[in-house]
Protein backbone atom coordinates (compact mmCIF):
# COMPACT_ATOMS: atom_id res chain seq x y z
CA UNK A 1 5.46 -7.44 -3.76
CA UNK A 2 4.62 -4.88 -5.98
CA UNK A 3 6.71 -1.62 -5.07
CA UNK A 4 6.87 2.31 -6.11
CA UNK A 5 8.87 5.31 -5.03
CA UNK A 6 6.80 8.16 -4.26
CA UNK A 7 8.67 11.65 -4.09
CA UNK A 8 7.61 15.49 -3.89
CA UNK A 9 9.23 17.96 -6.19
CA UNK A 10 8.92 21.70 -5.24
CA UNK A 11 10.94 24.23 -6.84
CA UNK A 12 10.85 27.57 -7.26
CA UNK A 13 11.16 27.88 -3.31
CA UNK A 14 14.36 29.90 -3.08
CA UNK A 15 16.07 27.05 -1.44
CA UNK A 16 19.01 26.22 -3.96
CA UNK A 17 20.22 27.44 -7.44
CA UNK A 18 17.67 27.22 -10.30
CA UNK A 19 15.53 24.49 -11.04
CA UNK A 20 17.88 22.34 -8.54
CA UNK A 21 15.18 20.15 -7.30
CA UNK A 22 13.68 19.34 -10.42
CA UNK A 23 17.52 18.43 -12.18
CA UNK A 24 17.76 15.97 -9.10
CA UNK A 25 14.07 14.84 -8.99
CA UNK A 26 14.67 13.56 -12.81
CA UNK A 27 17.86 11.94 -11.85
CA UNK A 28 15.86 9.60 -9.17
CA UNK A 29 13.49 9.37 -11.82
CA UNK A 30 16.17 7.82 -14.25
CA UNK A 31 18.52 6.35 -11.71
CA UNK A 32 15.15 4.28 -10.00
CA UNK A 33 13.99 3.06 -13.66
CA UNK A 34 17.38 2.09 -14.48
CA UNK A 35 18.27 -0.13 -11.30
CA UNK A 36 15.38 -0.56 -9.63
CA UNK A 37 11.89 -2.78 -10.48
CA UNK A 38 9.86 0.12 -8.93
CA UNK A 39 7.59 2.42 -10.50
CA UNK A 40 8.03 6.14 -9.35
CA UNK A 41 5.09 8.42 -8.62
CA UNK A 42 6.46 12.04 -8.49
CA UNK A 43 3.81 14.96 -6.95
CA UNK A 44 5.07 18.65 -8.37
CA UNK A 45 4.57 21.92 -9.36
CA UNK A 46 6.40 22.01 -12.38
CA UNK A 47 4.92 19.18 -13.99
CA UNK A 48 6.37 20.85 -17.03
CA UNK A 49 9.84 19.81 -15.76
CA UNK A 50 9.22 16.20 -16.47
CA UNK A 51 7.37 15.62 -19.93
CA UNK A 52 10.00 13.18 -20.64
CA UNK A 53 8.45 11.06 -18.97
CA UNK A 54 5.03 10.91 -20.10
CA UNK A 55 5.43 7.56 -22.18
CA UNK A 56 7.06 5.89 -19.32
CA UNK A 57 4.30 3.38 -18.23
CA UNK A 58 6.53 2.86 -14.97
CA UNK A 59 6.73 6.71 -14.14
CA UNK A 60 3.62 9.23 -13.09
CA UNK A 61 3.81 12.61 -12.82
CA UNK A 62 1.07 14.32 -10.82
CA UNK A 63 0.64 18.13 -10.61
CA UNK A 64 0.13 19.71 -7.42
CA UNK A 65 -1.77 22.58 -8.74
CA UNK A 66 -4.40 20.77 -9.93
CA UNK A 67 -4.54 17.60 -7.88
CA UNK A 68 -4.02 19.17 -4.62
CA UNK A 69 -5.30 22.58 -5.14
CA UNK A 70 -6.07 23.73 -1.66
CA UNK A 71 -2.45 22.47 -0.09
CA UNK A 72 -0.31 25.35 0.58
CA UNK A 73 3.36 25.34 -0.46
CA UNK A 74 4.83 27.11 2.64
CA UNK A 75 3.88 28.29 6.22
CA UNK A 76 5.41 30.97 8.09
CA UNK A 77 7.10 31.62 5.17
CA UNK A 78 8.96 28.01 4.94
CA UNK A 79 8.29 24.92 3.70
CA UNK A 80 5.39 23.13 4.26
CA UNK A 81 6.58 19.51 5.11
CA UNK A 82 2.78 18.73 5.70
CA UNK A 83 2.46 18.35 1.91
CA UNK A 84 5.31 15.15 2.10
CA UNK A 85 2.01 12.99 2.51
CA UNK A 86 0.04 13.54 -0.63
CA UNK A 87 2.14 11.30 -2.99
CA UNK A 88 2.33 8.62 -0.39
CA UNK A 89 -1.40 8.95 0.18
CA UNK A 90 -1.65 8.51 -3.89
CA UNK A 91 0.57 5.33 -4.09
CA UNK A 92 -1.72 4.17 -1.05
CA UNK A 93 -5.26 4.22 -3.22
CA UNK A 94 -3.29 2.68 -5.74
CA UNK A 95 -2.63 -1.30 -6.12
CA UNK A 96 1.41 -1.40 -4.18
CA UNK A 97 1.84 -3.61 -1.87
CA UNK A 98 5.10 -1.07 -1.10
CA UNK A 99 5.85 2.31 -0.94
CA UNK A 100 9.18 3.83 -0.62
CA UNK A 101 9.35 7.26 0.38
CA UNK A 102 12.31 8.93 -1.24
CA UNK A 103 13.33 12.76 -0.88
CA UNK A 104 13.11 14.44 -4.43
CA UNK A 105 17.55 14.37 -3.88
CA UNK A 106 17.87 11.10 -3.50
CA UNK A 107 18.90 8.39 -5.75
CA UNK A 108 20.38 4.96 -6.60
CA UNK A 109 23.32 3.27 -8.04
CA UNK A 110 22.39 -0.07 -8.23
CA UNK A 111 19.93 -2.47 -6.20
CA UNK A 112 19.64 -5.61 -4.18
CA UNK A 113 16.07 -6.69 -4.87
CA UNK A 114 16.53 -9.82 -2.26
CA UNK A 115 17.99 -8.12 0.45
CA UNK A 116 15.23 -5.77 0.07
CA UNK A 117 12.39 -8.09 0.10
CA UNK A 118 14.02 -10.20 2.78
CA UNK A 119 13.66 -6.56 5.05
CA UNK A 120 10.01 -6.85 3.92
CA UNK A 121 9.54 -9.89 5.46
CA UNK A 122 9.49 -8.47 8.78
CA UNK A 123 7.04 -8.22 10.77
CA UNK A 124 7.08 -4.26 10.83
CA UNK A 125 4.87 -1.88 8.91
CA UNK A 126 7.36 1.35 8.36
CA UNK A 127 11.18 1.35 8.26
CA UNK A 128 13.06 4.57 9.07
CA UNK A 129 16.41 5.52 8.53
CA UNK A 130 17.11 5.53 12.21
CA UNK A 131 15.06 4.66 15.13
CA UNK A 132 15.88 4.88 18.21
CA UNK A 133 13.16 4.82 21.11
CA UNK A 134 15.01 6.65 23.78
CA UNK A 135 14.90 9.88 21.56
CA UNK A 136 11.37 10.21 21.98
CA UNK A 137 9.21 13.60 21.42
CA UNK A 138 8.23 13.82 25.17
CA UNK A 139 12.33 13.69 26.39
CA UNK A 140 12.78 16.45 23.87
CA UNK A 141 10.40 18.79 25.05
CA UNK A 142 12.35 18.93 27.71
CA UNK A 143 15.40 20.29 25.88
CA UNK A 144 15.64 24.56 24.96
CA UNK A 145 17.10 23.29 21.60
CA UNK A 146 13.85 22.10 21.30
CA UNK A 147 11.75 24.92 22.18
CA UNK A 148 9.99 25.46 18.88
CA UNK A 149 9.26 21.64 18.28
CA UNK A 150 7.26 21.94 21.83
CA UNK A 151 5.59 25.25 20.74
CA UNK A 152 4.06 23.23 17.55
CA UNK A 153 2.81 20.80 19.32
CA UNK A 154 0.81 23.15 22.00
CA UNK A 155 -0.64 24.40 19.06
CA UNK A 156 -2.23 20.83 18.00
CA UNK A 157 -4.70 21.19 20.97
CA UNK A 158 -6.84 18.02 21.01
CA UNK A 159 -5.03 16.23 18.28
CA UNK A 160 -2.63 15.81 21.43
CA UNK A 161 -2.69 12.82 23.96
CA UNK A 162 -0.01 11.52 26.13
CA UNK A 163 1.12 8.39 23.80
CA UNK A 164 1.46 10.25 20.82
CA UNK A 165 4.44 11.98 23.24
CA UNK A 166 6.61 8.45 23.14
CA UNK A 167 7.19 9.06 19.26
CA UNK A 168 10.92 9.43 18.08
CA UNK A 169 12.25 11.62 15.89
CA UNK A 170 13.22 9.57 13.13
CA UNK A 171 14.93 11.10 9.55
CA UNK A 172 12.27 11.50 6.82
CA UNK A 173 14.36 11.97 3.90
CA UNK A 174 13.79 7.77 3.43
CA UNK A 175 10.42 6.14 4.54
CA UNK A 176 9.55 2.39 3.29
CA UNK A 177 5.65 1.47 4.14
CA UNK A 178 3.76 -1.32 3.94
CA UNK A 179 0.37 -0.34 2.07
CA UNK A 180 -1.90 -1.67 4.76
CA UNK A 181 -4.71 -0.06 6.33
CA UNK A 182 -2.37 1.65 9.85
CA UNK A 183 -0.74 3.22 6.88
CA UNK A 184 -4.20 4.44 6.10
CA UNK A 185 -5.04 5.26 9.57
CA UNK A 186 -1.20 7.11 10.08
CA UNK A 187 -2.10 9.26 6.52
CA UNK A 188 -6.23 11.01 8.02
CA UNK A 189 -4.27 11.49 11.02
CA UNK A 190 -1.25 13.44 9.45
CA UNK A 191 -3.91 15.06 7.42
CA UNK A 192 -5.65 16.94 10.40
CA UNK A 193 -2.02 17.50 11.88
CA UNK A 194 -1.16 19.44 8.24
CA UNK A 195 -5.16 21.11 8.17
CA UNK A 196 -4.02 22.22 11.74
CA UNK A 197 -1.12 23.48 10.63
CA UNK A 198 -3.02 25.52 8.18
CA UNK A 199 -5.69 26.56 10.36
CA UNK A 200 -2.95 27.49 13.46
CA UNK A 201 -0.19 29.03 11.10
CA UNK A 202 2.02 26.61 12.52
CA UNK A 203 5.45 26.11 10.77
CA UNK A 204 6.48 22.35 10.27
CA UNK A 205 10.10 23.43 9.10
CA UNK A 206 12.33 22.01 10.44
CA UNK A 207 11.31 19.24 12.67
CA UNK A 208 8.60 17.57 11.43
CA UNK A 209 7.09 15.62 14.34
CA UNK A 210 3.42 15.05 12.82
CA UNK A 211 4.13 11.96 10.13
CA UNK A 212 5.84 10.09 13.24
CA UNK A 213 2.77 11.09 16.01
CA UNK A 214 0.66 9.83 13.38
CA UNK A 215 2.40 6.49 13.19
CA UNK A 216 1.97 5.96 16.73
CA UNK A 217 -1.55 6.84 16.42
CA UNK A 218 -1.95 4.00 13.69
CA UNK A 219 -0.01 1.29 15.92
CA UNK A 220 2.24 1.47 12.96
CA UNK A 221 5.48 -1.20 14.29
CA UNK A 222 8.47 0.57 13.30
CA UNK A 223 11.80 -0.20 12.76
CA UNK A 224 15.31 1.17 11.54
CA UNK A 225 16.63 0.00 7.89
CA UNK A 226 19.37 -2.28 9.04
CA UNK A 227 23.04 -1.46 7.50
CA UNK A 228 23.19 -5.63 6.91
CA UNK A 229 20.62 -5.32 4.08
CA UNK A 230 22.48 -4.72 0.58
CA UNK A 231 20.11 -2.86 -1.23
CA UNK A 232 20.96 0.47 1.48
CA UNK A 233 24.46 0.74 -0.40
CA UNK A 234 23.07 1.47 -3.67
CA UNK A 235 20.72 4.38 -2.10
CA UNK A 236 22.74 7.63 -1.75
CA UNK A 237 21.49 11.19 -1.60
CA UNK A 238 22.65 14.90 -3.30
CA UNK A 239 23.45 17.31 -0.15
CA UNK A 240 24.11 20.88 -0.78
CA UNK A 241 25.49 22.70 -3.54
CA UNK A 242 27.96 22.33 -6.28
CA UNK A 243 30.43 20.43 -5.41
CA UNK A 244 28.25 17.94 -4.70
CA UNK A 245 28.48 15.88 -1.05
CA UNK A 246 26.72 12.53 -1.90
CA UNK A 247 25.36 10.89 1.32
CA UNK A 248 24.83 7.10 2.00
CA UNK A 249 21.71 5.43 3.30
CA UNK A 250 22.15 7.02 6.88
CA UNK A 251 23.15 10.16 5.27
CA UNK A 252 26.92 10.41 5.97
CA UNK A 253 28.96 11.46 3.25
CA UNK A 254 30.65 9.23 0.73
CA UNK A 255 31.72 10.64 -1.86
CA UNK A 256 31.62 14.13 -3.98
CA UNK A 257 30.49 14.64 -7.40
CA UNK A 258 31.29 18.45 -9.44
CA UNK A 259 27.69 18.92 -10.24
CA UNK A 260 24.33 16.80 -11.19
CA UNK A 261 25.40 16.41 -14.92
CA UNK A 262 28.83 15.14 -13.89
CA UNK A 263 26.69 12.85 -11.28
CA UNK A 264 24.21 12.00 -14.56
CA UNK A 265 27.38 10.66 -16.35
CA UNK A 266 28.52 8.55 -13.37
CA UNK A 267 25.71 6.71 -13.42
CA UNK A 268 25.15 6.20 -17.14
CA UNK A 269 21.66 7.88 -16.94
């Protein structure tokens, strides 16, 4: 099966020091070519950050500004996690067969290519990091910690019915998809959740319960990425500032690194 990574760099945001994102976007970029068979599609808005790339047949860069000129970077003044779709939507009009959703911060020290397709196998259409049924949206709504999550989703109006209400709330710093056409389906649907968004002034930050209503809309079959498959030890992810906490697959820490060029040399990249 023919696979890619598809990743969203946004910088400038005032979330981190300078140019963070873009230092750790390039060392996915560099880690994925070196251990990995996949291509890597990277949406951004500092396309300028990555021109080392522009011979690498296995590596596109695509500039927000220009391909996606109407998306918004933030709402209510935060992050817009609507905007998480467009690369996967590229790498889905495109001929994979896979697409592995990876947070700009993440990246890899090694692979296991038949563990990996072996999880493909299955007869599922999206892996998560975790899934777990009984934490659905509609339990939550229930909860005052979740009072905001519940105000967000008033705001959907019709975009609302009762079955989109049994959808968990899975991590989406790690998404593997199938490129079929529910994955199709799941991305128009998130698509009027974001133009809602838009339209409503409705902040996705920092539960962002549209891409998994949307998968339930598609009768996507989901499923957790099982600890038993190899190829989750070699994905680990950058978490917070210098020094580095590197997570695991299921984003518990593992290990610290000074900084991302001290994390650069570790990996030979």
């Amino acid at each position: 099966m023919k696979s890619v990574i598809a990743s969203l760099c946004i910088d400038g945001l005032k979330y981190g020091h300078e140019n963070m994102y873009q230092q750790r976007a390039n060392i996915l970029i560099d880690s994925a070519i070196k251990f990995t068979p996949f291509d890597v599609l990277m949406v951004t808005n500092v396309p300028e950050a990555f021109k080392k790339h522009e011979n690498n047949k296995r590596v596109i860069i695509k500039d927000l500004k220009t391909t996606f000129p109407s998306e918004p970077l933030k709402i209510c003044n935060q992050f817009n996690f609507g905007i998480k779709r467009l690369p996967i939507k590229l790498c889905s009009e495109m001929d994979y067969d896979v697409i592995n959703f990876n947070d700009c911060d993440c990246f890899y020290n090694g692979w296991d290519q038949e563990s990996f397709a072996s999880m493909l196998s299955e007869k599922f259409d999206v892996w998560y990091l975790q899934y777990h049924p009984e934490h659905c949206i509609k339990n939550k709504m229930n909860n005052n910690l979740y009072t905001a999550m519940k105000q967000k989703i008033e705001k959907m109006g019709d975009l609302i019915y009762d079955k989109l209400l049994l959808a968990t709330l899975p991590a989406e710093t790690r998404i593997v998809f199938k490129n079929n056409d529910k994955l199709k389906v799941m991305l128009d649907y998130w698509e009027k959740f974001s133009k809602k968004c838009v339209e409503t002034n409705c902040g996705t930050f920092q539960e962002n319960v549209f891409f998994t209503m949307s998968a339930v809309h598609a009768g996507m079959i989901q499923h957790n990425v099982n600890p038993k498959f190899k190829f989750a030890k070699f994905c680990r992810l950058i978490h917070g500032h210098p020094p580095l906490n590197i997570l695991d697959y299921h984003n518990q820490v593992c290990g610290q690194e000074d900084n991302e060029n001290t994390l650069r040399q570790n990996l030979g990249i």
